[in-house]
Protein backbone atom coordinates (compact mmCIF):
# COMPACT_ATOMS: atom_id res chain seq x y z
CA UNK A 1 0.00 0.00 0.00
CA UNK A 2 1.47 3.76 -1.13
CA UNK A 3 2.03 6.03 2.25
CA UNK A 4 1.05 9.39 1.14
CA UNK A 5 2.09 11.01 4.59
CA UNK A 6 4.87 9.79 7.20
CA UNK A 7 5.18 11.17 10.17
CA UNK A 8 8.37 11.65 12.58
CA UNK A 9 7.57 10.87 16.19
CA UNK A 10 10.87 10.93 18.76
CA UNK A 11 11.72 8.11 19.78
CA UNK A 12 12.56 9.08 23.29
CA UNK A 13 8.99 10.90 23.81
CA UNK A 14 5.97 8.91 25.24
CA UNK A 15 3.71 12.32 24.81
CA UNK A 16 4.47 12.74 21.03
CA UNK A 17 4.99 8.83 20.71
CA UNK A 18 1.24 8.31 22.35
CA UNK A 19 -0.30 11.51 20.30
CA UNK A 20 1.37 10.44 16.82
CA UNK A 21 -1.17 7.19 16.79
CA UNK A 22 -4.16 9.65 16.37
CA UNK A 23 -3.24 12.13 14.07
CA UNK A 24 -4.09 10.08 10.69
CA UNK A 25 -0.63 10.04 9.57
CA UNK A 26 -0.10 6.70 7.06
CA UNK A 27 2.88 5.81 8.46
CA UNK A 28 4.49 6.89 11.67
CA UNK A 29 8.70 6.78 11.64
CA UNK A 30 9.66 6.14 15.12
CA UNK A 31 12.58 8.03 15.16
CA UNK A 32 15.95 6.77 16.54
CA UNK A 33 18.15 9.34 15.02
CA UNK A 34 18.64 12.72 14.69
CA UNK A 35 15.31 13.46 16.85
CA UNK A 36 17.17 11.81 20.00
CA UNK A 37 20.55 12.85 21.94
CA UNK A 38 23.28 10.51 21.85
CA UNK A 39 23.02 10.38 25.95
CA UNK A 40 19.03 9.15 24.98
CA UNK A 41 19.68 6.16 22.67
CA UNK A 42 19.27 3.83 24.70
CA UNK A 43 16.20 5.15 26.71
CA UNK A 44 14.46 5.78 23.12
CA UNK A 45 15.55 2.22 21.93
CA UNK A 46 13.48 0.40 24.74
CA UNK A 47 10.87 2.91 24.49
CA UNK A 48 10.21 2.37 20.97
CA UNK A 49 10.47 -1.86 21.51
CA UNK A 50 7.94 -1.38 24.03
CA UNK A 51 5.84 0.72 21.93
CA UNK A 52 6.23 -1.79 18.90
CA UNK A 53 5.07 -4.77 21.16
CA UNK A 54 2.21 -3.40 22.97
CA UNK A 55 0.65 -2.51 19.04
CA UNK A 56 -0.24 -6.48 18.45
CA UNK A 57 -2.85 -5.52 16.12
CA UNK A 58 -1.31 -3.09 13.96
CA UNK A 59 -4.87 -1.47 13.21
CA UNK A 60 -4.12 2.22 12.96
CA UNK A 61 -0.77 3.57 11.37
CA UNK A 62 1.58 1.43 10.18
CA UNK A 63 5.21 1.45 12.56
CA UNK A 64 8.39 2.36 10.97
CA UNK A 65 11.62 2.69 12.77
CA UNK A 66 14.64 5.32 11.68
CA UNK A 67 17.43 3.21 13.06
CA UNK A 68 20.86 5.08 13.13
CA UNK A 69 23.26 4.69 10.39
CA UNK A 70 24.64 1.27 9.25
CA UNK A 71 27.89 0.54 10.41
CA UNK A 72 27.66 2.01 13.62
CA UNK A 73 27.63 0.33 17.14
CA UNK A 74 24.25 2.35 17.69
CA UNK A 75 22.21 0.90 14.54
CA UNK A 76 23.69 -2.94 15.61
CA UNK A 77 22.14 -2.05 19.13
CA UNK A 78 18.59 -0.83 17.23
CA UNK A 79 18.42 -4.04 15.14
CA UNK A 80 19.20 -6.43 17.59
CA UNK A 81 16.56 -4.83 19.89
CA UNK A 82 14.06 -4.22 17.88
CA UNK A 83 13.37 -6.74 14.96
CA UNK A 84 11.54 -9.18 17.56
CA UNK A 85 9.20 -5.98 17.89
CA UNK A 86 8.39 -6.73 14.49
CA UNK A 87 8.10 -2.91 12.88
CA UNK A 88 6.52 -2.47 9.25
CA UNK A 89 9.84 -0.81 8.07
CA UNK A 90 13.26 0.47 9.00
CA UNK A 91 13.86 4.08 7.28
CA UNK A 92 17.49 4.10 6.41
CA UNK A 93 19.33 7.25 7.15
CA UNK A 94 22.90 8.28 5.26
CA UNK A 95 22.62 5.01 2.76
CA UNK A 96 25.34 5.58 -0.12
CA UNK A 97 23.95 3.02 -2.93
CA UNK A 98 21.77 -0.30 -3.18
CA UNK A 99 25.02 -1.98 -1.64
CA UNK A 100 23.75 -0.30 2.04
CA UNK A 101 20.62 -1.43 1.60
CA UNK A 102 21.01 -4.72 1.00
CA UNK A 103 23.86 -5.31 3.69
CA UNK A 104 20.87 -3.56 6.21
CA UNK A 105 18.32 -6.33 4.42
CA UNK A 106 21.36 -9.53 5.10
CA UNK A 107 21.50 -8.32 8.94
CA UNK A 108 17.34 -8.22 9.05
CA UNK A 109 17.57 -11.55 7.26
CA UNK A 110 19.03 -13.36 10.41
CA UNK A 111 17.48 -11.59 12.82
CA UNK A 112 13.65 -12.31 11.55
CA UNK A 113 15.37 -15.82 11.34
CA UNK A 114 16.19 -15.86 14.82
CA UNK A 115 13.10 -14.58 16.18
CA UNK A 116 11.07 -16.79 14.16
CA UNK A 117 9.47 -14.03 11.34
CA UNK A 118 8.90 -14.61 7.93
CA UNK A 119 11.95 -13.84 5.91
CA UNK A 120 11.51 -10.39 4.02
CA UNK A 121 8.70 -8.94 6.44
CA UNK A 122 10.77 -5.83 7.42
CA UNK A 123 10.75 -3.68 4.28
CA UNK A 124 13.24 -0.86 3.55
CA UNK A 125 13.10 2.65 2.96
CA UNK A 126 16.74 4.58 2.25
CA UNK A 127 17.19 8.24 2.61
CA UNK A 128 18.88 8.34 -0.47
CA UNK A 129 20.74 11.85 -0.99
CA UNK A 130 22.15 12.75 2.67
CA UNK A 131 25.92 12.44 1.48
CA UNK A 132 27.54 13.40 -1.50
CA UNK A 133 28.94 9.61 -2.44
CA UNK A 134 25.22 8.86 -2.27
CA UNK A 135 24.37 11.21 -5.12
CA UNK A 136 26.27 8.81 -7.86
CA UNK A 137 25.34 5.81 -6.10
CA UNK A 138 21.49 6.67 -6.67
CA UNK A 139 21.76 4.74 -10.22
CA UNK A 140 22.32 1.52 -8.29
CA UNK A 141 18.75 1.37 -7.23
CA UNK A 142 17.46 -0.18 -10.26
CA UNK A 143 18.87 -3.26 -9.67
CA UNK A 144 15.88 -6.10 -7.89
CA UNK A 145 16.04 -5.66 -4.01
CA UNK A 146 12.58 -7.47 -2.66
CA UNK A 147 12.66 -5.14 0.45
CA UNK A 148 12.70 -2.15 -0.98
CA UNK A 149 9.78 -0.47 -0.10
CA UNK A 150 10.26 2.95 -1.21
CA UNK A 151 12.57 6.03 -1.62
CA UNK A 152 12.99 9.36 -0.14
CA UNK A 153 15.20 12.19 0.14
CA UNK A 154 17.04 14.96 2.41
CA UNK A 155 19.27 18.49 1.84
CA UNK A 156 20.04 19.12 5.75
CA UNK A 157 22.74 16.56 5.73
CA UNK A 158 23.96 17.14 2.47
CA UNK A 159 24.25 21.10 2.20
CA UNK A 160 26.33 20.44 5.38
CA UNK A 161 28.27 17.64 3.88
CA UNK A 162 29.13 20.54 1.33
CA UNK A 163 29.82 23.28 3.22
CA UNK A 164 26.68 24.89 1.47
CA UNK A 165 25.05 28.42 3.43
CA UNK A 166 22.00 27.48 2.58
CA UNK A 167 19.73 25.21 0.40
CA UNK A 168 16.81 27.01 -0.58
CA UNK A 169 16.82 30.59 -2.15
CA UNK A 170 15.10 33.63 -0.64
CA UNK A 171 11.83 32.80 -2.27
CA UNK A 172 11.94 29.50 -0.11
CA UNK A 173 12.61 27.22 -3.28
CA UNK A 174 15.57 24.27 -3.39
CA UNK A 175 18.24 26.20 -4.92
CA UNK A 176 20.03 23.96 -7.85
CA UNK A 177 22.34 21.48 -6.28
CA UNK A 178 19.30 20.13 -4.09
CA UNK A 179 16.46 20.57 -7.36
CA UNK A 180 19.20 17.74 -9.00
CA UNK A 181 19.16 15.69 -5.50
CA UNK A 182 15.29 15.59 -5.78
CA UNK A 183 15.08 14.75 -8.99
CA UNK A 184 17.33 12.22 -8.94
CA UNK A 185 16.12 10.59 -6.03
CA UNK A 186 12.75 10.38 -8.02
CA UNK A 187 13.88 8.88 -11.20
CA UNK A 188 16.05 6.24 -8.98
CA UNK A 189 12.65 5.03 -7.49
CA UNK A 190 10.81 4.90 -10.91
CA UNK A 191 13.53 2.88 -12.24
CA UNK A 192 13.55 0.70 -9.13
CA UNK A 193 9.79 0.20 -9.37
CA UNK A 194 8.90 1.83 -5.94
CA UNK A 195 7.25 4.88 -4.24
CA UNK A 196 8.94 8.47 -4.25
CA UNK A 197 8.42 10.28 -1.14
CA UNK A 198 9.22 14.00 -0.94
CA UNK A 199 11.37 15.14 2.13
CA UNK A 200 10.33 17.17 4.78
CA UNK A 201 8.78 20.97 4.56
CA UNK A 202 10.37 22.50 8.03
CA UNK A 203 7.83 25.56 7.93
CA UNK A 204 5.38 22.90 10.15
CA UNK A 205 3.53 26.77 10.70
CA UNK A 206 3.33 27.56 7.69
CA UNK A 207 0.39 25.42 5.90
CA UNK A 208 -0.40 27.53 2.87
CA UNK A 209 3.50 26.80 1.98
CA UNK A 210 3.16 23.27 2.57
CA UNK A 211 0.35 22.62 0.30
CA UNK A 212 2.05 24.27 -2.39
CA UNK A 213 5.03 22.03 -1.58
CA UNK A 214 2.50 18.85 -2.23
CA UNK A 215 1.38 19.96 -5.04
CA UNK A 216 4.53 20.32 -6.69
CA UNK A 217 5.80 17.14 -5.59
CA UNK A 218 2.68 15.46 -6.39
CA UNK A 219 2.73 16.94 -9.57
CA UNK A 220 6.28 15.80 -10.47
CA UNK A 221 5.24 12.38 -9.09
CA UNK A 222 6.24 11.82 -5.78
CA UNK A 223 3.72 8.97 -4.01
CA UNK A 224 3.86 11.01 -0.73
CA UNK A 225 5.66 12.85 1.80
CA UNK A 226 7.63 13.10 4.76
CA UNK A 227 6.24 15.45 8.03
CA UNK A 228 7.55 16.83 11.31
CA UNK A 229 4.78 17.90 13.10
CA UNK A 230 1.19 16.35 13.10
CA UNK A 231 -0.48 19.30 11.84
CA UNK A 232 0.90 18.84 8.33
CA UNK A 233 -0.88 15.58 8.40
CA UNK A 234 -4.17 16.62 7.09
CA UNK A 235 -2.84 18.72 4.08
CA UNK A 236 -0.36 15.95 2.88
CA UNK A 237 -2.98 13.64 2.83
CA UNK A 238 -5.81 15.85 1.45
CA UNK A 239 -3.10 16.62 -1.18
CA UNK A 240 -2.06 13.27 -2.26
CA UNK A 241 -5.05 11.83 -3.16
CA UNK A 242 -6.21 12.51 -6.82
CA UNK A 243 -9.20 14.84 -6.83
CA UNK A 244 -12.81 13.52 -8.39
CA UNK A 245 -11.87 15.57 -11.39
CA UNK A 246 -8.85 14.07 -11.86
CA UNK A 247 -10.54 10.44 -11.00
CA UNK A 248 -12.89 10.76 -13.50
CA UNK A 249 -10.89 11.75 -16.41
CA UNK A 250 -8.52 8.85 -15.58
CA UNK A 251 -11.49 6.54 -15.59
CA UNK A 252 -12.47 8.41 -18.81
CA UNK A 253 -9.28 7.50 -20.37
CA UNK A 254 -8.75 3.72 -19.38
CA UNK A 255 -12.27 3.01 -20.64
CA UNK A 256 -11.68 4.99 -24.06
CA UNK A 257 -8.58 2.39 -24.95
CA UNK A 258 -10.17 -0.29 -23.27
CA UNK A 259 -13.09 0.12 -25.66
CA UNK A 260 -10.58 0.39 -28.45
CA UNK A 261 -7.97 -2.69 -28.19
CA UNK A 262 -4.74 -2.25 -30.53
CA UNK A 263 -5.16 1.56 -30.94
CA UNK A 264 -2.25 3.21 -29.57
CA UNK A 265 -3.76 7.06 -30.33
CA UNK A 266 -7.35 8.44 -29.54
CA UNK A 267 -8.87 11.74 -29.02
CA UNK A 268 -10.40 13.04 -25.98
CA UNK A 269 -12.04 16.28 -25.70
CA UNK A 270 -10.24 17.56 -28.64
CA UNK A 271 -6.70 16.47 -27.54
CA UNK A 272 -4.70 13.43 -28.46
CA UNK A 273 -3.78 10.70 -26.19
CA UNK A 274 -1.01 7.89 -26.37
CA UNK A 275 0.05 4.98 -24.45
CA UNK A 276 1.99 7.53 -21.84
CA UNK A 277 -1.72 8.91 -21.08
CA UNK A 278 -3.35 5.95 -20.40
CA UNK A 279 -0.12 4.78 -17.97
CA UNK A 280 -0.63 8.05 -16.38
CA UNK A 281 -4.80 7.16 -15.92
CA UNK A 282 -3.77 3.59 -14.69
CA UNK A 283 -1.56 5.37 -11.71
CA UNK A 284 -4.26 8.13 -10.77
CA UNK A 285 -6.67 5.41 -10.31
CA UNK A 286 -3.80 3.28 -8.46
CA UNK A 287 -3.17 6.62 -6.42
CA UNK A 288 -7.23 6.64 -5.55
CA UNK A 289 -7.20 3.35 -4.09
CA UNK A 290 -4.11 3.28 -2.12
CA UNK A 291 -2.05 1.27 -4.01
């Protein structure tokens, strides 16, 4: 099922961690990471296993973990603690190329093993764009990797990475290094078959910005997108559903070359459509139903 909004919830907070479950968000990423000091680890590690285990039925949001980055002592502590929990995901901070992501996939392969889960039932979600290595490794996500759930993106980590003073212009747009990061982060997941979800809009105050933010994103063809505060829930999901307008046409257009077999150009209200159309229709309606 396509996430259209995912929401960060410390790891290391019970308020936000108990108020998160109620806001509507689609996914909620209990956050190991940057939300929570390095003096809090391992407080918000047994928080969020006890969190995980006391949600047996799994009926509201679905429960993905940020774990820290691969390779260090802190995400071997997260994994070994919290796999029996059984999470939906693990969001994958700072991963360089495919390579990461499966190495992160061999280590949740024995641990579901261990804990007797079903091999592949933790999927995968990298945060593809957070160093600059990971920029020419984005490429490598075409190849077949059965956990991969999805792909997203960051520019906080990476303007820093390059010493940048800022990342968005004075109009509040991604100035060009981070337009390429985005874009390339969203052609990676098209070519690896999987959802594109738009990073974060910080301006959590500012909802007339963030809407416009959707739109564009949903526009270029991002599935969803990441959020920081449960406010933006609403919008993002208000935003990332196709409109009845937009439903309607798309039905419009599947039934026009459905009623047509072998033609491979129609009209429609005076315009001419092509295969590219009616993959476009076949996704809005995909988008409609979640997915």
């Amino acid at each position: 099922m396509i996430a259209r909004s995912l929401l960060f919830v410390p790891g290391d907070s019970e308020k936000k961690l108990a108020r998160g479950e109620g806001v509507g968000a689609d996914i909620l990423i209990l956050d190991l990471e940057d939300a929570v000091a390095p003096e809090r680890k391992s407080t918000a590690r047994g928080m969020v296993r006890e969190y995980l285990a006391a949600r047996t039925n799994r009926s509201g949001p679905r429960l993905w973990v940020r774990v820290n980055p691969l390779g260090s002592d802190e995400c071997q502590l997260d994994l070994a603690a919290l796999v029996a929990a059984q999470p939906d995901g693990i969001i994958q901070p700072k991963t360089r190329s495919v390579d990461d992501v499966i190495l992160l996939g061999q280590h949740l392969d024995r641990l579901e093993a261990s804990n007797g889960l079903p091999a592949g039932k933790i999927k995968i979600m990298p945060v593809a764009t957070e160093t600059p290595e990971a920029i020419f490794g984005l490429g490598s996500y075409a190849r077949s990797v059965p956990r991969l759930y999805g792909m997203t993106w960051g520019a906080e980590d990476l303007s820093a990475a390059v010493g940048a003073l800022a990342n968005k212009d004075a109009a509040g747009a991604w100035t060009f290094p981070y337009q390429v990061a985005r874009a390339l982060c969203l052609f990676a997941a098209s070519a690896a078959g999987v959802a594109a979800i738009d990073t974060i809009f910080a301006d959590f105050r500012n909802p007339v910005g963030l809407r416009d933010a959707c739109a564009e994103a949903c526009r270029d063809g991002f599935a969803g997108k990441l959020a920081i505060h449960p406010d933006q829930v609403a919008v993002i999901n208000e935003c990332f559903v196709p409109s009845a307008q937009e439903i309607a046409h798309a039905q419009r257009i599947v039934k026009l070359f459905a009623d047509n077999p072998g033609v491979v150009a129609l009209q429609l209200d005076g315009k001419m459509l092509d295969i590219p159309h009616l993959l476009q229709a076949r996704k809005t309606l995909a988008r409609s139903s979640g997915r």
